[in-house]
N, C-alpha and C. Protein backbone atom coordinates (compact mmCIF):
# COMPACT_ATOMS: atom_id res chain seq x y z
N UNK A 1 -20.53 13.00 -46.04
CA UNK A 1 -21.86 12.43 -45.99
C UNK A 1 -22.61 12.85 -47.25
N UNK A 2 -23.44 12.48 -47.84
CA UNK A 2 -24.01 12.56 -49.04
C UNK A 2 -25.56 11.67 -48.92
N UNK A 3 -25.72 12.03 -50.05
CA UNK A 3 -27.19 11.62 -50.41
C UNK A 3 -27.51 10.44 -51.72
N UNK A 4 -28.14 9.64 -51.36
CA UNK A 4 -28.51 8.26 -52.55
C UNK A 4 -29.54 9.39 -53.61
N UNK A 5 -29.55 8.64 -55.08
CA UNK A 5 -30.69 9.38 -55.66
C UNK A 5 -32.01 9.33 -55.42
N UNK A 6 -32.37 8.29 -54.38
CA UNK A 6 -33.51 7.98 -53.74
C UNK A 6 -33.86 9.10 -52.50
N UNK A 7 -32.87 9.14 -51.30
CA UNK A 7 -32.50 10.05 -50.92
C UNK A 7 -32.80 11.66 -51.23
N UNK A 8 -32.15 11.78 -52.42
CA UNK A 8 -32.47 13.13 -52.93
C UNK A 8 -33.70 13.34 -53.81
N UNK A 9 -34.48 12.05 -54.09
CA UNK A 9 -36.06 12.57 -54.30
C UNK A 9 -36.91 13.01 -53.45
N UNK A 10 -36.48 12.26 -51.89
CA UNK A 10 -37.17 12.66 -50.41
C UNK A 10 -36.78 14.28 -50.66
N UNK A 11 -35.58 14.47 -50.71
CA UNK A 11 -35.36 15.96 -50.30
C UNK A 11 -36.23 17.29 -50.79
N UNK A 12 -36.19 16.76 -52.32
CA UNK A 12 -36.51 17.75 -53.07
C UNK A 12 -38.07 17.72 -53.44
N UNK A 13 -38.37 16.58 -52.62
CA UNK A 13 -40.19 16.82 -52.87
C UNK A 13 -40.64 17.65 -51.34
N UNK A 14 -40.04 17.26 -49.87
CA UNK A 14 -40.17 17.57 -48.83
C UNK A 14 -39.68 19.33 -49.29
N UNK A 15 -38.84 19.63 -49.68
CA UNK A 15 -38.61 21.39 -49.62
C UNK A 15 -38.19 22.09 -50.89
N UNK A 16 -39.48 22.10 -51.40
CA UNK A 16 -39.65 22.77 -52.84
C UNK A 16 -39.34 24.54 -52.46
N UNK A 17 -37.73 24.48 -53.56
CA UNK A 17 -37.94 25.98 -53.51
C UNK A 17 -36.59 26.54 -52.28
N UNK A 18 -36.41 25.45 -51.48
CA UNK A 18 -35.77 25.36 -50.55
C UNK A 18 -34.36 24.88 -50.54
N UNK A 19 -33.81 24.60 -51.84
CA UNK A 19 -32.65 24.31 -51.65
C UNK A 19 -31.80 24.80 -52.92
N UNK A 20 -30.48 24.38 -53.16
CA UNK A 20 -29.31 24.94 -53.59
C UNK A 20 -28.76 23.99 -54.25
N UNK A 21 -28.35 23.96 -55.78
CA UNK A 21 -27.35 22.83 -56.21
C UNK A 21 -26.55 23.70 -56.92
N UNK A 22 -25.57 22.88 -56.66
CA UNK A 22 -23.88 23.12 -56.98
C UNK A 22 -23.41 22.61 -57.59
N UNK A 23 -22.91 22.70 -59.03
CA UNK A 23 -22.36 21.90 -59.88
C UNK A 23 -20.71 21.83 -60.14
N UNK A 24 -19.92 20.99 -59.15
CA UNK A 24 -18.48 21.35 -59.55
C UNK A 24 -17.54 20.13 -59.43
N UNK A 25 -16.53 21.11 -60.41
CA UNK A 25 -15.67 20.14 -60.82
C UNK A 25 -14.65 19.44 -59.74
N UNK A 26 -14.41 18.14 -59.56
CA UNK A 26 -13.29 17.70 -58.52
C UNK A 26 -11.75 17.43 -58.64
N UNK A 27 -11.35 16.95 -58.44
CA UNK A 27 -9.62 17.26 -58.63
C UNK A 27 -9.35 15.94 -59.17
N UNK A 28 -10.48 15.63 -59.66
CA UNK A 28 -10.31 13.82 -60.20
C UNK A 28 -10.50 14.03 -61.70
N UNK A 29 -10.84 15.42 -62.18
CA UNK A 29 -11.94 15.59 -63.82
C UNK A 29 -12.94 15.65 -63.48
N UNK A 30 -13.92 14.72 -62.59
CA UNK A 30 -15.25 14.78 -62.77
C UNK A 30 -16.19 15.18 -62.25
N UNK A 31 -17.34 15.76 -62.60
CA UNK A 31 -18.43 16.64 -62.00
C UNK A 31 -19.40 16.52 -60.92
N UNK A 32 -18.97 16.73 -59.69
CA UNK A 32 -19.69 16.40 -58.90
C UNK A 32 -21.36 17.33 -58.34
N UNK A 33 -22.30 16.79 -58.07
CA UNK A 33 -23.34 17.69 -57.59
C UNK A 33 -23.47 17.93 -56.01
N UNK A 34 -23.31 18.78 -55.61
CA UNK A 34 -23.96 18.81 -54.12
C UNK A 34 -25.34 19.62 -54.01
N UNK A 35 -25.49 19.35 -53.14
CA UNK A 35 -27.26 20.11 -52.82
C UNK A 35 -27.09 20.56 -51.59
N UNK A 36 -27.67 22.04 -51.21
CA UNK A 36 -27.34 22.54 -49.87
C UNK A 36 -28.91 23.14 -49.74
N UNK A 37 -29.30 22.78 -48.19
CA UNK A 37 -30.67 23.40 -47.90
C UNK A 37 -30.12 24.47 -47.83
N UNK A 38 -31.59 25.15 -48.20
CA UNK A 38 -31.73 27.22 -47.56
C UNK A 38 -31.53 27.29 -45.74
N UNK A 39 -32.13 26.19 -45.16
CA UNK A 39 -32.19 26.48 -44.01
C UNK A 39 -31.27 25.99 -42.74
N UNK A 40 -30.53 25.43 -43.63
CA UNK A 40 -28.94 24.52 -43.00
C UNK A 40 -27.98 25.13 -43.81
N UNK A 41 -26.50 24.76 -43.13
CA UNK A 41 -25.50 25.58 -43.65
C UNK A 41 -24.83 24.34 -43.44
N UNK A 42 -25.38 22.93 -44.10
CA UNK A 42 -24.77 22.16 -44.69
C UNK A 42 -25.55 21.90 -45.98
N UNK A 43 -24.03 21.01 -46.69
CA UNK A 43 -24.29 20.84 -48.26
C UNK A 43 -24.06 18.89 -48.08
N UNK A 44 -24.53 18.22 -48.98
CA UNK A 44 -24.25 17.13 -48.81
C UNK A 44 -23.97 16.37 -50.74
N UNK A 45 -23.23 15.81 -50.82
CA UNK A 45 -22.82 14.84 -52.30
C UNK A 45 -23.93 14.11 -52.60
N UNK A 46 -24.23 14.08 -53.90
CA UNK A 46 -24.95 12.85 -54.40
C UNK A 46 -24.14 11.50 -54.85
N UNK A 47 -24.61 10.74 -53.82
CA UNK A 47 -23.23 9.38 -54.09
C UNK A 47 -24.32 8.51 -54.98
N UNK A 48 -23.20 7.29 -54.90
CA UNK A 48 -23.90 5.80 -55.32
C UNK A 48 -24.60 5.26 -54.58
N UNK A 49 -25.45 4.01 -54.88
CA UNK A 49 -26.05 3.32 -54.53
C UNK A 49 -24.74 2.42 -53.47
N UNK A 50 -23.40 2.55 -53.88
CA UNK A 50 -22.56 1.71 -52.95
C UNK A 50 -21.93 2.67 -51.98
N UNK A 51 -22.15 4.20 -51.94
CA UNK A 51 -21.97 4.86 -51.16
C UNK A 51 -20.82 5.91 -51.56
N UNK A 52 -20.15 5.79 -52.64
CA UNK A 52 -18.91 6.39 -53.11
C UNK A 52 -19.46 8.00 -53.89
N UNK A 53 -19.02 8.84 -54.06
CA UNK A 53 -19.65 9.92 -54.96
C UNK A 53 -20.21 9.98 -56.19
N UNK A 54 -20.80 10.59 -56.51
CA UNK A 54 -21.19 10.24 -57.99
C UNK A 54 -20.35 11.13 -59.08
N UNK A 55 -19.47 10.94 -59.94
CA UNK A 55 -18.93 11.76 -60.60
C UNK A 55 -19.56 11.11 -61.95
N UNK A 56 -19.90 12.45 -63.00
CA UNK A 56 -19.61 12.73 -64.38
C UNK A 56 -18.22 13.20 -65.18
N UNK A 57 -18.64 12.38 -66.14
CA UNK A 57 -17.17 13.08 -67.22
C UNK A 57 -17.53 14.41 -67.84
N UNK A 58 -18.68 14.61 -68.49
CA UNK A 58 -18.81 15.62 -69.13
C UNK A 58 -19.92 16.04 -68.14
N UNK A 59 -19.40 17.52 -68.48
CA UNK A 59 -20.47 18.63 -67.55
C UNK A 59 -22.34 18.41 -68.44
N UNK A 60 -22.26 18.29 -69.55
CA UNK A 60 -23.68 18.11 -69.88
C UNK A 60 -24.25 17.30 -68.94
N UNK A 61 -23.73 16.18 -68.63
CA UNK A 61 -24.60 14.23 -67.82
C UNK A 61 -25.06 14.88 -66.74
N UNK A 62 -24.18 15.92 -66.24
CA UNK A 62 -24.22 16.67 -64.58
C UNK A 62 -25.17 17.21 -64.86
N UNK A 63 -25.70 18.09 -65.66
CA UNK A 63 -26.63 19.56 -65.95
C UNK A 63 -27.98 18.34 -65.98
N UNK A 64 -27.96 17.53 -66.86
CA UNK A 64 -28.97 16.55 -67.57
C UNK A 64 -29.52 15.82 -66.34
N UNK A 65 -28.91 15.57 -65.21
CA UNK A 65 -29.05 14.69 -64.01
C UNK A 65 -29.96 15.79 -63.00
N UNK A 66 -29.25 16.93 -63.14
CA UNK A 66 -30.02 17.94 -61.95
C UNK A 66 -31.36 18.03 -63.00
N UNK A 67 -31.46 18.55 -63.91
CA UNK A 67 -32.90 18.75 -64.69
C UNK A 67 -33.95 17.76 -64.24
N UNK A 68 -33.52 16.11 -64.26
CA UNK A 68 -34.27 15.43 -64.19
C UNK A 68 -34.89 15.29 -62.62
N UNK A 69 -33.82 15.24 -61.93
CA UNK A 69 -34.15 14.35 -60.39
C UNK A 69 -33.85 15.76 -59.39
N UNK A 70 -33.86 16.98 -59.79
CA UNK A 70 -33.80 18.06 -59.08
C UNK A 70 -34.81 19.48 -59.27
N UNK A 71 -36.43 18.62 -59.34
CA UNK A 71 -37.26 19.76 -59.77
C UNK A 71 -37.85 21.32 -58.35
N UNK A 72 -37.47 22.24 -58.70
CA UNK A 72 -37.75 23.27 -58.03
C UNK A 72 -36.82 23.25 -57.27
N UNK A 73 -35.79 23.66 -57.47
CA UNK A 73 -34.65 24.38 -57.10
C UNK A 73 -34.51 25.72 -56.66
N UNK A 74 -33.97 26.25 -55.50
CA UNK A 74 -33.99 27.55 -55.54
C UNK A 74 -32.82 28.30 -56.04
N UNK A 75 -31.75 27.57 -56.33
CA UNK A 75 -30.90 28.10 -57.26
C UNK A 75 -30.06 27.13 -57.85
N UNK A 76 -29.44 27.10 -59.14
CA UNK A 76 -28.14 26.32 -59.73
C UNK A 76 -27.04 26.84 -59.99
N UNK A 77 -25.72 26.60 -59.62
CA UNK A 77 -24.37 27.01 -59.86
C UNK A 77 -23.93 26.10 -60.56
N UNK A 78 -23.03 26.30 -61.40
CA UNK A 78 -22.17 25.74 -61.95
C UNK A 78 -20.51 26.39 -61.24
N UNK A 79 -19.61 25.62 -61.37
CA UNK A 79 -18.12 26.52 -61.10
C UNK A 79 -17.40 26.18 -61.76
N UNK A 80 -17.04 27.09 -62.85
CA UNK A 80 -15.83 26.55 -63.65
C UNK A 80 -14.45 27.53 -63.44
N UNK A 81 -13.40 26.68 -62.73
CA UNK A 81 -12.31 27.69 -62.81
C UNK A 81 -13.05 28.70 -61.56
N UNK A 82 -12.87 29.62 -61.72
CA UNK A 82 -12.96 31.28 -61.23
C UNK A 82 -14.13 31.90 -61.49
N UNK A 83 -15.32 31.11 -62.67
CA UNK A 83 -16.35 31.70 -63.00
C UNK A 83 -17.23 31.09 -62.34
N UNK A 84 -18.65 31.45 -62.03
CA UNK A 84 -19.73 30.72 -61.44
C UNK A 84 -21.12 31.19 -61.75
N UNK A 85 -21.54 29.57 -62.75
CA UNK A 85 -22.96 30.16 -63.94
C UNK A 85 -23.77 29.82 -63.02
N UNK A 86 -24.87 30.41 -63.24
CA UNK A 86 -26.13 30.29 -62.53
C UNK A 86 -27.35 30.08 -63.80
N UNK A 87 -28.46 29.76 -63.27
CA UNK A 87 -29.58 29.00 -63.51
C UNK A 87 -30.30 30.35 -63.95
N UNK A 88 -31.24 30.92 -65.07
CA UNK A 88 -32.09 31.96 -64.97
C UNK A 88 -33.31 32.13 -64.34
N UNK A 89 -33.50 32.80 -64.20
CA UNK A 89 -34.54 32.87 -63.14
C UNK A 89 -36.16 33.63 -63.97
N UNK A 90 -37.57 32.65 -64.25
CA UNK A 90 -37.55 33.03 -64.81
C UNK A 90 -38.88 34.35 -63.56
């Protein structure tokens, strides 16, 4: 189950501060985002408008996509491999 980018403007204006994005890679190459509330211990995909996932090729489009349509975040991961970057806090 996942979320439209319309979808995920509801989310992130309704619970500022309140949620979690995840930036990782899929077994396809490409970069998928999920978003997980603080207060659920579910995570959900940002798909298409036709319902399929949304993948990036390059990890920048991914980073560039959460900046725009993901303001007040309570945290960002990235996962590359075995490592896992996070967002600074300021």
């Amino acid at each position: 189950m996942g979320l439209t980018k319309r979808e995920l403007e509801v989310v992130t204006e309704t619970h500022p501060n309140g949620y979690a994005i995840y930036i990782k890679k899929a077994g396809d190459g490409f970069w998928r985002v999920e978003i997980q509330l603080s207060d659920k211990d579910r995570s959900y995909e940002i798909d298409t408008s036709r319902g399929t996932p949304k993948g990036w090729r390059q990890l920048s489009d991914a980073i560039l996509f959460v900046q725009e349509n993901c303001k007040n975040p309570k945290d960002v991961f990235v996962e590359v491999g075995e490592w896992v970057l996070t967002k600074r806090r300021e």
